[in-house]
C-alpha atoms as a PDB file:
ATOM      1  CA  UNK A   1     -25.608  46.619  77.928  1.00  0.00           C
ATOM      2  CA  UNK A   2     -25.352  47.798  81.460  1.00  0.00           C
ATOM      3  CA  UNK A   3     -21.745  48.707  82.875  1.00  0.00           C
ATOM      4  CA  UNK A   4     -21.074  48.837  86.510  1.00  0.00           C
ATOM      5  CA  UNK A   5     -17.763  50.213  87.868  1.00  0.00           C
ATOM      6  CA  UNK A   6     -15.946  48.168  91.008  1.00  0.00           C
ATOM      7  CA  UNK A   7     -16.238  51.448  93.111  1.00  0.00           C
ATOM      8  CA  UNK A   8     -17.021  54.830  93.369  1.00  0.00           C
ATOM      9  CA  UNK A   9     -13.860  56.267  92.579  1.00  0.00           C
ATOM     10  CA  UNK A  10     -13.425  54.158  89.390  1.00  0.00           C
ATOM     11  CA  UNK A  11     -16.756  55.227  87.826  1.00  0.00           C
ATOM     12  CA  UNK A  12     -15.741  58.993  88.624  1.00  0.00           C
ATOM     13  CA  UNK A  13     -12.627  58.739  86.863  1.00  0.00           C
ATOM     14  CA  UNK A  14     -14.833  57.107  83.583  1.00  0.00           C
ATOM     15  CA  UNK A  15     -17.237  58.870  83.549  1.00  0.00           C
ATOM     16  CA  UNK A  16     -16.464  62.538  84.137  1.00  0.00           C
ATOM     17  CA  UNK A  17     -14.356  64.357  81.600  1.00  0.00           C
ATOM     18  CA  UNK A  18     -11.963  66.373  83.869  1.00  0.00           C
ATOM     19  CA  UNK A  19     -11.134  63.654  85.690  1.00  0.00           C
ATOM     20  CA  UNK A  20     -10.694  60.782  82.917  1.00  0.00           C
ATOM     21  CA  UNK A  21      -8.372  63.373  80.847  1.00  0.00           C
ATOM     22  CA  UNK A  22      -6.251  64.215  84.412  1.00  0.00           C
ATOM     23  CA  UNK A  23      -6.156  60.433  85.029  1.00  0.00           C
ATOM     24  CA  UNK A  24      -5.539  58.870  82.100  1.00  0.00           C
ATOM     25  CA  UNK A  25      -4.054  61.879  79.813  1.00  0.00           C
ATOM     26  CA  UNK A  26      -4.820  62.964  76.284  1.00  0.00           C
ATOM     27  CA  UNK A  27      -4.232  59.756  74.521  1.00  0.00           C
ATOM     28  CA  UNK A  28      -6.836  57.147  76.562  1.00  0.00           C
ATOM     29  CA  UNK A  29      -9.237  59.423  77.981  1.00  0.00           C
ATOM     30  CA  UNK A  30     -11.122  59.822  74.341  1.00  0.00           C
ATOM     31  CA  UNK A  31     -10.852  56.465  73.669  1.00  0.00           C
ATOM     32  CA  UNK A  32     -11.919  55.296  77.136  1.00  0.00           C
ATOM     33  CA  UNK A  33     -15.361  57.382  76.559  1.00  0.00           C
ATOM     34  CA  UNK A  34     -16.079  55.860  73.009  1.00  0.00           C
ATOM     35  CA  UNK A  35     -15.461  52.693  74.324  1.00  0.00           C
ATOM     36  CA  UNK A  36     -18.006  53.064  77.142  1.00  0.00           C
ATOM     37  CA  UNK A  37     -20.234  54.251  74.899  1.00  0.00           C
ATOM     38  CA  UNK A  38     -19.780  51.301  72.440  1.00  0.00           C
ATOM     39  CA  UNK A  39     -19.893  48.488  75.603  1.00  0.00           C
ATOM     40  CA  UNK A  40     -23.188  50.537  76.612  1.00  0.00           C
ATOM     41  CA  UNK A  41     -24.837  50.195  73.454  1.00  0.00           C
ATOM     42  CA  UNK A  42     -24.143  46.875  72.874  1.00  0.00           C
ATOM     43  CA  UNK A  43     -27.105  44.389  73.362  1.00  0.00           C
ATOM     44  CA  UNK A  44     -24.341  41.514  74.839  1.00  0.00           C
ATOM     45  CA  UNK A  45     -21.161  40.630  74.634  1.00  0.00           C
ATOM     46  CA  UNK A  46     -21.151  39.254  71.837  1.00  0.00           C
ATOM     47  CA  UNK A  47     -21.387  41.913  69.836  1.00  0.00           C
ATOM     48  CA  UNK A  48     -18.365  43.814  70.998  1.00  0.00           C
ATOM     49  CA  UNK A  49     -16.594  40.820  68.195  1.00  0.00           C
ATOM     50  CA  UNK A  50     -18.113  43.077  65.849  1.00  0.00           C
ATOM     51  CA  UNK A  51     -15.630  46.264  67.228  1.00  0.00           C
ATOM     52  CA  UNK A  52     -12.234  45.013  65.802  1.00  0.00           C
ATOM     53  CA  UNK A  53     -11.042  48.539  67.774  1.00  0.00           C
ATOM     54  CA  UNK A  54     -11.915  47.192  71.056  1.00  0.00           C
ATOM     55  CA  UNK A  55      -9.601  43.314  70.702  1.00  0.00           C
ATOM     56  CA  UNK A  56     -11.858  41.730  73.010  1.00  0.00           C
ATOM     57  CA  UNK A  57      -9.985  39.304  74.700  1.00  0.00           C
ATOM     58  CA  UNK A  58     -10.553  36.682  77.588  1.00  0.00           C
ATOM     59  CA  UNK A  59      -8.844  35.280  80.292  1.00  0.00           C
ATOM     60  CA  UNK A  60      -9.385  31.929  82.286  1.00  0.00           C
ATOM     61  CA  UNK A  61      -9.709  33.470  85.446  1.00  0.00           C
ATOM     62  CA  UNK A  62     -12.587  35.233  84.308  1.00  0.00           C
ATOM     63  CA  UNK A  63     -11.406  38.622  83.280  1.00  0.00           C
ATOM     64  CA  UNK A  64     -12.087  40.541  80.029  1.00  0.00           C
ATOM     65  CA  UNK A  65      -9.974  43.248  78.197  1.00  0.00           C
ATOM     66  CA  UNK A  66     -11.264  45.686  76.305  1.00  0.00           C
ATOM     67  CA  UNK A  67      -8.190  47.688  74.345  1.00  0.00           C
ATOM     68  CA  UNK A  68      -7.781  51.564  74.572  1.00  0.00           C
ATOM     69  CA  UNK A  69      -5.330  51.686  71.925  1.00  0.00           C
ATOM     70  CA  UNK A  70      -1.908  50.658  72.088  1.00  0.00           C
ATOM     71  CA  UNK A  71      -1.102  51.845  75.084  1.00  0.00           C
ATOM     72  CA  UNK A  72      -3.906  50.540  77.895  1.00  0.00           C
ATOM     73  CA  UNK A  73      -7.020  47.999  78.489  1.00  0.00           C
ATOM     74  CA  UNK A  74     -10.253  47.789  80.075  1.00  0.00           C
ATOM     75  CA  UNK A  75     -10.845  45.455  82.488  1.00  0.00           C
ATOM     76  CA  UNK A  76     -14.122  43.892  82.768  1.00  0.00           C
ATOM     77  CA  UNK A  77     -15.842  41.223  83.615  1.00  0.00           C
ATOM     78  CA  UNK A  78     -19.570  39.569  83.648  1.00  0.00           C
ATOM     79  CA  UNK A  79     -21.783  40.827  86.417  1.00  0.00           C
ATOM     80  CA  UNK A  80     -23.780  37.938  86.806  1.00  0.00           C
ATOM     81  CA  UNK A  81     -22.002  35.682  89.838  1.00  0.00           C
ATOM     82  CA  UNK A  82     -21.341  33.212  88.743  1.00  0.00           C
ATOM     83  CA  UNK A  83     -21.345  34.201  84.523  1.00  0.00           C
ATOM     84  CA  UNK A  84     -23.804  32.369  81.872  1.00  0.00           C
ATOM     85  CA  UNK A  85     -21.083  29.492  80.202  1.00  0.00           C
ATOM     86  CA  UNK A  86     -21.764  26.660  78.278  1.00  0.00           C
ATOM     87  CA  UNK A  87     -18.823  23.652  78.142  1.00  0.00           C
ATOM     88  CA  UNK A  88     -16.399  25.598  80.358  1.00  0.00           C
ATOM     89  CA  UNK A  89     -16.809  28.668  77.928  1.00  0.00           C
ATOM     90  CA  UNK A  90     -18.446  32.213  78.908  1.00  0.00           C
ATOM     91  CA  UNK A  91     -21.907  32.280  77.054  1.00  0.00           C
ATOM     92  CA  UNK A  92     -21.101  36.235  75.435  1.00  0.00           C
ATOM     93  CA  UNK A  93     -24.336  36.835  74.106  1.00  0.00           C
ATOM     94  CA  UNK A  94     -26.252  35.687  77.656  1.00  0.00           C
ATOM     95  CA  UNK A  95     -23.914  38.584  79.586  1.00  0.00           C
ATOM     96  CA  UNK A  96     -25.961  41.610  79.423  1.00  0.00           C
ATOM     97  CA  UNK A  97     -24.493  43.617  82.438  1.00  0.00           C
ATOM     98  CA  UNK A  98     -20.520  44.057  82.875  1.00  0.00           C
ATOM     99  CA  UNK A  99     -18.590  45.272  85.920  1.00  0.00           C
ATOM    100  CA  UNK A 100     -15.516  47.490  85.112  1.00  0.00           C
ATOM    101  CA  UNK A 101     -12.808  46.739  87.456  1.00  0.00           C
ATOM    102  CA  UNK A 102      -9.695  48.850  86.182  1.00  0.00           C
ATOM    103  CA  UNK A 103      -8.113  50.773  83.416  1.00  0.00           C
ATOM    104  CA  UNK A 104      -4.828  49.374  83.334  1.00  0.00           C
ATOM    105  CA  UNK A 105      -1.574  50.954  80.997  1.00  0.00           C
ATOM    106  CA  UNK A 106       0.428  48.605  79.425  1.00  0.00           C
ATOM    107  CA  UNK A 107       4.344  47.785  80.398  1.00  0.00           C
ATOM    108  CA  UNK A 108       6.846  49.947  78.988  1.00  0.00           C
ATOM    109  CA  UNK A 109       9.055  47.447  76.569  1.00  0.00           C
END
């Protein structure tokens, strides 16, 4: 699958070691990078359902969350304007191409 990052400054932060372990510390930084690498060799979608790790989950305005443990997600969504769906439901195994918006930690109970 092809991943695209919202901006410059996001994909840096993914994608180079240094700066994903300085940004998002010791815990989500590995996890981050095995997750890329999982989304990237996915053929669609659909077969991140096969990753019980990643808890893909979906939200009606479109978004996607990919976990990074228990303590952050991955947001995501398709890149395709508007996104493949059938019967107001995203079509997972037509998305081939995702855009990663933000790596966001979860709220402190």
């Amino acid at each position: 699958m092809e991943i695209y990052f919202l901006d410059g400054e996001l994909a840096r932060s993914c994608n180079d070691d240094a700066i994903r372990m300085h940004r998002f510390g010791a815990a989500v930084a590995p996890v981050l990078r095995r997750r890329l690498a999982e989304i990237a060799a996915a053929a669609h979608l659909a077969e991140l359902r096969c990753l019980p790790q990643a808890r893909l989950r979906g939200y009606a305005d479109g978004r996607l969350l990919v976990a990074l443990g228990p303590t952050a997600d991955l947001h995501l969504r398709p890149r395709d304007d508007p996104p493949p769906m059938a019967e107001g439901h995203l079509v997972e195994w037509a998305v081939r191409s995702l855009l990663v918006t933000d790596v966001q930690f979860a709220a402190a109970a």
